[in-house]
N, C-alpha and C. Protein backbone atom coordinates (compact mmCIF):
# COMPACT_ATOMS: atom_id res chain seq x y z
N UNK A 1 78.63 163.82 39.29
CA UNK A 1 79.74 164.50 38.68
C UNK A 1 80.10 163.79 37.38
N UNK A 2 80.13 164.34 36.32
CA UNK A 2 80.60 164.43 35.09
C UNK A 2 82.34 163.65 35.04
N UNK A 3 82.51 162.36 34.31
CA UNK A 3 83.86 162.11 35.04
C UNK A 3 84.62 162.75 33.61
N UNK A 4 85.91 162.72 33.76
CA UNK A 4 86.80 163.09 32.50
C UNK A 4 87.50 161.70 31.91
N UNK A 5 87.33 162.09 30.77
CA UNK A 5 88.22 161.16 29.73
C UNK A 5 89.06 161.85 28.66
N UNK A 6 89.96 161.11 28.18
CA UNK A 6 90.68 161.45 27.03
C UNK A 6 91.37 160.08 26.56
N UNK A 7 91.70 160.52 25.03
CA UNK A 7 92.23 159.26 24.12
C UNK A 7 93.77 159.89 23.76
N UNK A 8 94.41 159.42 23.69
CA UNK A 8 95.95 160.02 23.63
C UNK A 8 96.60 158.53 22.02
N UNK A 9 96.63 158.96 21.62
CA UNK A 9 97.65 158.49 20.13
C UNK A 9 98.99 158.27 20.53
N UNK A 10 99.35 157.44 21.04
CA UNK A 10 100.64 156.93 21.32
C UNK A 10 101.96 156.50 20.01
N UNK A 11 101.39 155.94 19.16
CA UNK A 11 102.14 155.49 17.94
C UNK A 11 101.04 155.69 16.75
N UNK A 12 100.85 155.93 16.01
CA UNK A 12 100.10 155.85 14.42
C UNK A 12 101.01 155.55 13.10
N UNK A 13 100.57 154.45 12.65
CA UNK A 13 100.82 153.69 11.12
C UNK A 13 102.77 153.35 11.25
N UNK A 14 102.95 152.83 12.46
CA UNK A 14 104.14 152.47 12.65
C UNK A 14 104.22 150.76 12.26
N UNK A 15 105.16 150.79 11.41
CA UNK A 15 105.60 148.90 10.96
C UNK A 15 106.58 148.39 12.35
N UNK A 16 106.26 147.58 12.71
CA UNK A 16 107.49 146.74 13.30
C UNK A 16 107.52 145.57 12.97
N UNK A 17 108.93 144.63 13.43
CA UNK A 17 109.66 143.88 12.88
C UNK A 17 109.75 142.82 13.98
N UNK A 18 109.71 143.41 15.09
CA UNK A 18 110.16 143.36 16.45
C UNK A 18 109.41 143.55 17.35
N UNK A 19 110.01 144.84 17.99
CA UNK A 19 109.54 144.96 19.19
C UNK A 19 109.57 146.62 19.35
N UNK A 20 108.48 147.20 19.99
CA UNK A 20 108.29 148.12 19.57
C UNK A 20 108.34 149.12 21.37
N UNK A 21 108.07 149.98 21.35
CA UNK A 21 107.99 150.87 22.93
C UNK A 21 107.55 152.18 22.75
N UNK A 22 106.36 151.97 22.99
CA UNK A 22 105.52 153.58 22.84
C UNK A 22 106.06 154.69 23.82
N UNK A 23 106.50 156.01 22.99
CA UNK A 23 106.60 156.70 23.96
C UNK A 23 105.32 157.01 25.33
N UNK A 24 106.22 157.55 26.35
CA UNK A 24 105.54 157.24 27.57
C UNK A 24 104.56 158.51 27.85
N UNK A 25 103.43 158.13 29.19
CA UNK A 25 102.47 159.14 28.61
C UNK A 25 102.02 159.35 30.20
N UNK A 26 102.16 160.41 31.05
CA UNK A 26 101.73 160.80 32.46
C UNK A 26 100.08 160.61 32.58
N UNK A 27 100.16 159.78 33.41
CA UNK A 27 98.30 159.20 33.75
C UNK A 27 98.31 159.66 35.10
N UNK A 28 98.98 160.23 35.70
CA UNK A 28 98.81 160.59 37.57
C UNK A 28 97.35 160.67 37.65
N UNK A 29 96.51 161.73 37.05
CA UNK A 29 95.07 162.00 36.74
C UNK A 29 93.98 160.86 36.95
N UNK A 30 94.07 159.87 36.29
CA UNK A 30 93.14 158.82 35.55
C UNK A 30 93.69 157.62 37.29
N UNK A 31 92.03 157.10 37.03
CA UNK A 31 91.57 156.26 38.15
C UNK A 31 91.75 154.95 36.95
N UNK A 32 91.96 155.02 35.84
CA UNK A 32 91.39 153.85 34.97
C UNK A 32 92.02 154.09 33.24
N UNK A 33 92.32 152.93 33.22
CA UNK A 33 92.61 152.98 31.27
C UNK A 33 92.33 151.88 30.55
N UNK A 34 92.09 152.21 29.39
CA UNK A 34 92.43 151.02 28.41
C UNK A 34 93.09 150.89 27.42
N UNK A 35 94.06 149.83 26.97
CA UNK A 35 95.16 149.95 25.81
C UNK A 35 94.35 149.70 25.02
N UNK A 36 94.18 150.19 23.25
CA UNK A 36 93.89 149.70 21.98
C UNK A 36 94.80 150.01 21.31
N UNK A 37 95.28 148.56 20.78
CA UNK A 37 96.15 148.47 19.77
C UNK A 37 95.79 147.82 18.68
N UNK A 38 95.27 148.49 17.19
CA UNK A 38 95.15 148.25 16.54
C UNK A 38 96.27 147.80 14.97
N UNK A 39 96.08 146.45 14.55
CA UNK A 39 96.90 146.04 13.37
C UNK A 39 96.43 146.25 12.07
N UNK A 40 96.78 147.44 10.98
CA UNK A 40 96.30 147.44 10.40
C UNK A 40 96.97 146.39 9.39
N UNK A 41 97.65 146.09 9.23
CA UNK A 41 98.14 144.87 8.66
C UNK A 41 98.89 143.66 9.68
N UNK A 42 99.08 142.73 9.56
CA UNK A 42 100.09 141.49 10.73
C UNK A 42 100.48 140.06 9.91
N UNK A 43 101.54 140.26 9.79
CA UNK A 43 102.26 138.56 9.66
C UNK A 43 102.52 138.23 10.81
N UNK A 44 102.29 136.99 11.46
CA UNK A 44 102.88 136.72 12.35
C UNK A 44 101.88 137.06 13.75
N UNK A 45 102.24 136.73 14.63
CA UNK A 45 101.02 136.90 16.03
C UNK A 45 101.85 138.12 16.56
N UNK A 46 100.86 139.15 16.75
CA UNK A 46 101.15 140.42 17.95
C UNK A 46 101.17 140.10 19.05
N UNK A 47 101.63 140.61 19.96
CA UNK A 47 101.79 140.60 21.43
C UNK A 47 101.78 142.32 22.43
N UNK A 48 101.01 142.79 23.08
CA UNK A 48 100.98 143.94 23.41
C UNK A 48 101.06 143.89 24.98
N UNK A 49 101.44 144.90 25.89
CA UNK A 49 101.45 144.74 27.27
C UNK A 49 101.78 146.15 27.63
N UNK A 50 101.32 146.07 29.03
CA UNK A 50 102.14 148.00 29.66
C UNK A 50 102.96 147.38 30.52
N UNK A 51 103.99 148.85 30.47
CA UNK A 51 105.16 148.88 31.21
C UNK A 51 104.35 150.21 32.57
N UNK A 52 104.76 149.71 33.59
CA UNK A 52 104.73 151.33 34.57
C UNK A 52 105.93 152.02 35.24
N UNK A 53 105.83 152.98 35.53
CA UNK A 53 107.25 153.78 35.58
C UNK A 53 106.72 154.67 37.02
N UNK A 54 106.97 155.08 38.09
CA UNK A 54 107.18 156.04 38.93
C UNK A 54 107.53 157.83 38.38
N UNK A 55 108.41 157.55 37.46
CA UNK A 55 108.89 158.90 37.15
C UNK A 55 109.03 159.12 35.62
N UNK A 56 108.82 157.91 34.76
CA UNK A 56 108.86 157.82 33.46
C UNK A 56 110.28 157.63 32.72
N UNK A 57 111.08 157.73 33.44
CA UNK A 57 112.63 157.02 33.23
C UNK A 57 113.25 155.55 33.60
N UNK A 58 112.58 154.78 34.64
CA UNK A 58 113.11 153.09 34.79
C UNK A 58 111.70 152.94 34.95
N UNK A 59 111.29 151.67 34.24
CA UNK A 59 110.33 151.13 33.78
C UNK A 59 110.30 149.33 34.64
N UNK A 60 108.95 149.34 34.67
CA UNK A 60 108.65 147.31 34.91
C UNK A 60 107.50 147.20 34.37
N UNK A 61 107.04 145.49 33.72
CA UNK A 61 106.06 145.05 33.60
C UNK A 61 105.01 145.61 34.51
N UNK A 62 103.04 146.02 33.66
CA UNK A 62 102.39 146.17 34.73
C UNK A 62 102.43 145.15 35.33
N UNK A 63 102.20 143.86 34.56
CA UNK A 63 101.95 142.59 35.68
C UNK A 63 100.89 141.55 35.04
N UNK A 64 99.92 142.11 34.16
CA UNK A 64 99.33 141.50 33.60
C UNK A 64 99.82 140.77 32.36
N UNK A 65 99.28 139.87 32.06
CA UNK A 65 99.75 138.64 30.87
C UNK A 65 99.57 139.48 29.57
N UNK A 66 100.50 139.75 28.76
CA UNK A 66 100.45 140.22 27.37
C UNK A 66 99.03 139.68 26.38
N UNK A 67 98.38 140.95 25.79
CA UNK A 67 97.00 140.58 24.98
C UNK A 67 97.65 140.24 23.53
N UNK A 68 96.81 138.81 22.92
CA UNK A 68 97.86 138.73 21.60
C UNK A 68 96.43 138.72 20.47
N UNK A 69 97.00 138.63 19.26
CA UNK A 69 96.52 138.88 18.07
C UNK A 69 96.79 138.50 16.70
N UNK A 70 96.48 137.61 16.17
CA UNK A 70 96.76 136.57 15.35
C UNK A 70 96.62 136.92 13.85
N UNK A 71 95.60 137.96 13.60
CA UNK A 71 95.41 138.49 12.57
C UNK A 71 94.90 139.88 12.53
N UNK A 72 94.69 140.61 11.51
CA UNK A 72 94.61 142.05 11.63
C UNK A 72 93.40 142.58 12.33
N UNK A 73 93.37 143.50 13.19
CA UNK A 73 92.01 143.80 13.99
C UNK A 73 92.46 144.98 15.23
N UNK A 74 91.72 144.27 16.17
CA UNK A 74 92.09 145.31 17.30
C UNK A 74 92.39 144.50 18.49
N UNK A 75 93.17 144.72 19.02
CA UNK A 75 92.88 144.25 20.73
C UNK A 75 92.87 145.10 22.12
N UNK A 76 92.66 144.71 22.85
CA UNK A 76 92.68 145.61 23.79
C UNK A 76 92.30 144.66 25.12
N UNK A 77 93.03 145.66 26.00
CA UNK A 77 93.15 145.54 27.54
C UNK A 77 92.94 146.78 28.73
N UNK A 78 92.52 146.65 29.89
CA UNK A 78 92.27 147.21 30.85
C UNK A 78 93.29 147.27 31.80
N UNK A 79 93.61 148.50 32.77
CA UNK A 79 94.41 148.65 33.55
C UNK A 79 93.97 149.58 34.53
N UNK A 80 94.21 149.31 35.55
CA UNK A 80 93.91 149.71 37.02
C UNK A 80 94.84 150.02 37.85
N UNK A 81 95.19 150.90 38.85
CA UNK A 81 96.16 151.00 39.97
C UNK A 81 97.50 150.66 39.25
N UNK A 82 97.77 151.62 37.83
CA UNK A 82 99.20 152.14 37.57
C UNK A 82 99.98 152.81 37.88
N UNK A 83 99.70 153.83 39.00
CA UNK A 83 100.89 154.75 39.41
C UNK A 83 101.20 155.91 37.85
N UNK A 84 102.10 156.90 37.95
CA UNK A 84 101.98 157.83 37.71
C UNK A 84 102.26 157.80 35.79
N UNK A 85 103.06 156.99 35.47
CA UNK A 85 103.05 156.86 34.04
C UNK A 85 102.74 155.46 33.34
N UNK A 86 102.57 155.19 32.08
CA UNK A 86 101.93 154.23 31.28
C UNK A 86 102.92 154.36 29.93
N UNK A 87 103.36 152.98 29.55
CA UNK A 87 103.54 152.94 28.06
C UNK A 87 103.43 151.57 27.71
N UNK A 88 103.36 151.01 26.32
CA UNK A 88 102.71 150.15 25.66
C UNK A 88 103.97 149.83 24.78
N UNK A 89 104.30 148.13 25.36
CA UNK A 89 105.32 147.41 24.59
C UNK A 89 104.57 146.46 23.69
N UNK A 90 104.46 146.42 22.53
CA UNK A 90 104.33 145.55 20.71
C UNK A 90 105.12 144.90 20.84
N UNK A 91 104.83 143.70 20.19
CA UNK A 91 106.15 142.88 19.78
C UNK A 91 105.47 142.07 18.68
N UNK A 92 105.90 141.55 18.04
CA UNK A 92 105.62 140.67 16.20
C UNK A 92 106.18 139.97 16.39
N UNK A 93 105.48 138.60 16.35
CA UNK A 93 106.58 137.13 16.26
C UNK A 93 106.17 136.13 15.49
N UNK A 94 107.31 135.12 14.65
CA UNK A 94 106.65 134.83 13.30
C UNK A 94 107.67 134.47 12.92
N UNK A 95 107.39 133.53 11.78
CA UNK A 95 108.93 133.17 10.46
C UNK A 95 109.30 134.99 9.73
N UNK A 96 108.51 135.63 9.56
CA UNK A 96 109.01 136.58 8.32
C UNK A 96 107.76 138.07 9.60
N UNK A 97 107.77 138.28 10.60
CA UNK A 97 106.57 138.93 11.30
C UNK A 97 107.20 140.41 10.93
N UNK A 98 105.82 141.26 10.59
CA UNK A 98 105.98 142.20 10.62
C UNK A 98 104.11 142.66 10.45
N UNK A 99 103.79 143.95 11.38
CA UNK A 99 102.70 144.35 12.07
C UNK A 99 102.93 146.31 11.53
N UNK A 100 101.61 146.55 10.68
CA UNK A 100 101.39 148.00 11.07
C UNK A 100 100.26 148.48 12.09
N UNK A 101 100.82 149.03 13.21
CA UNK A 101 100.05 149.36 14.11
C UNK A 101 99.91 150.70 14.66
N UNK A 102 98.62 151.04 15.15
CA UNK A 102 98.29 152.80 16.11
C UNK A 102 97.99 151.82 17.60
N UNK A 103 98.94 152.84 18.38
CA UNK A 103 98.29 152.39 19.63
C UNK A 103 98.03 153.50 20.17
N UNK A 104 96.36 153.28 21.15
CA UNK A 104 95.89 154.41 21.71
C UNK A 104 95.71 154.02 23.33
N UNK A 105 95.64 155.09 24.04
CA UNK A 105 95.71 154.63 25.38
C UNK A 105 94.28 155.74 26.37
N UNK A 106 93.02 154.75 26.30
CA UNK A 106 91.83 155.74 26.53
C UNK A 106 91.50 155.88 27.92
N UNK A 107 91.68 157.16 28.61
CA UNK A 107 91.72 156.88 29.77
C UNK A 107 90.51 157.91 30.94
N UNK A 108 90.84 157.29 32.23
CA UNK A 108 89.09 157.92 32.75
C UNK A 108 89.39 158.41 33.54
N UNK A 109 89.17 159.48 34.72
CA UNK A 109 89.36 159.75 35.77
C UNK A 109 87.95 159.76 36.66
């Protein structure tokens, strides 16, 4: 059997300063994902992580250790046994940090 995938655009050419919170995105479907968060510019070290949600309104850490990023590129992480929704917390930290980033969230069933 042929499995399904899709890539979903969560944020594109967004600056942060801070700390950032991708809107949230229903994965009930998907056995499997992966975050890419790409910097197209970065002062300062990135920090990226998922939040999981039951219903997509109260949120917790997935659990895994935040993927970081020191200079402009890509990073990315894997996620397994999320339950029904997914979103992707950024954060920029630094004397003067500020990050333009797309985050995509590619996922498998």
């Amino acid at each position: 059997m042929m499995r399904q995938s899709f890539t979903a655009v969560l944020e594109r050419n967004i600056t942060l300063t801070d700390t950032l919170v991708s809107e949230p995105y229903e994965v009930a479907w998907a056995s499997e994902a992966r975050v890419f968060v790409r910097a197209l510019d970065l002062t300062g070290t990135l920090e990226a992580w998922a939040e999981i949600s039951p219903d997509g309104q109260c949120w917790i850490p997935e659990g895994s250790p935040p993927a970081t990023l020191a200079q402009a590129g890509v990073l990315s992480f894997p996620l397994r046994d999320f339950g029904h929704w997914l979103r992707v917390v950024t954060r920029v930290r630094g004397g003067t940090p500020s990050a333009r980033v797309i985050v995509y969230l590619a996922l498998k069933a």
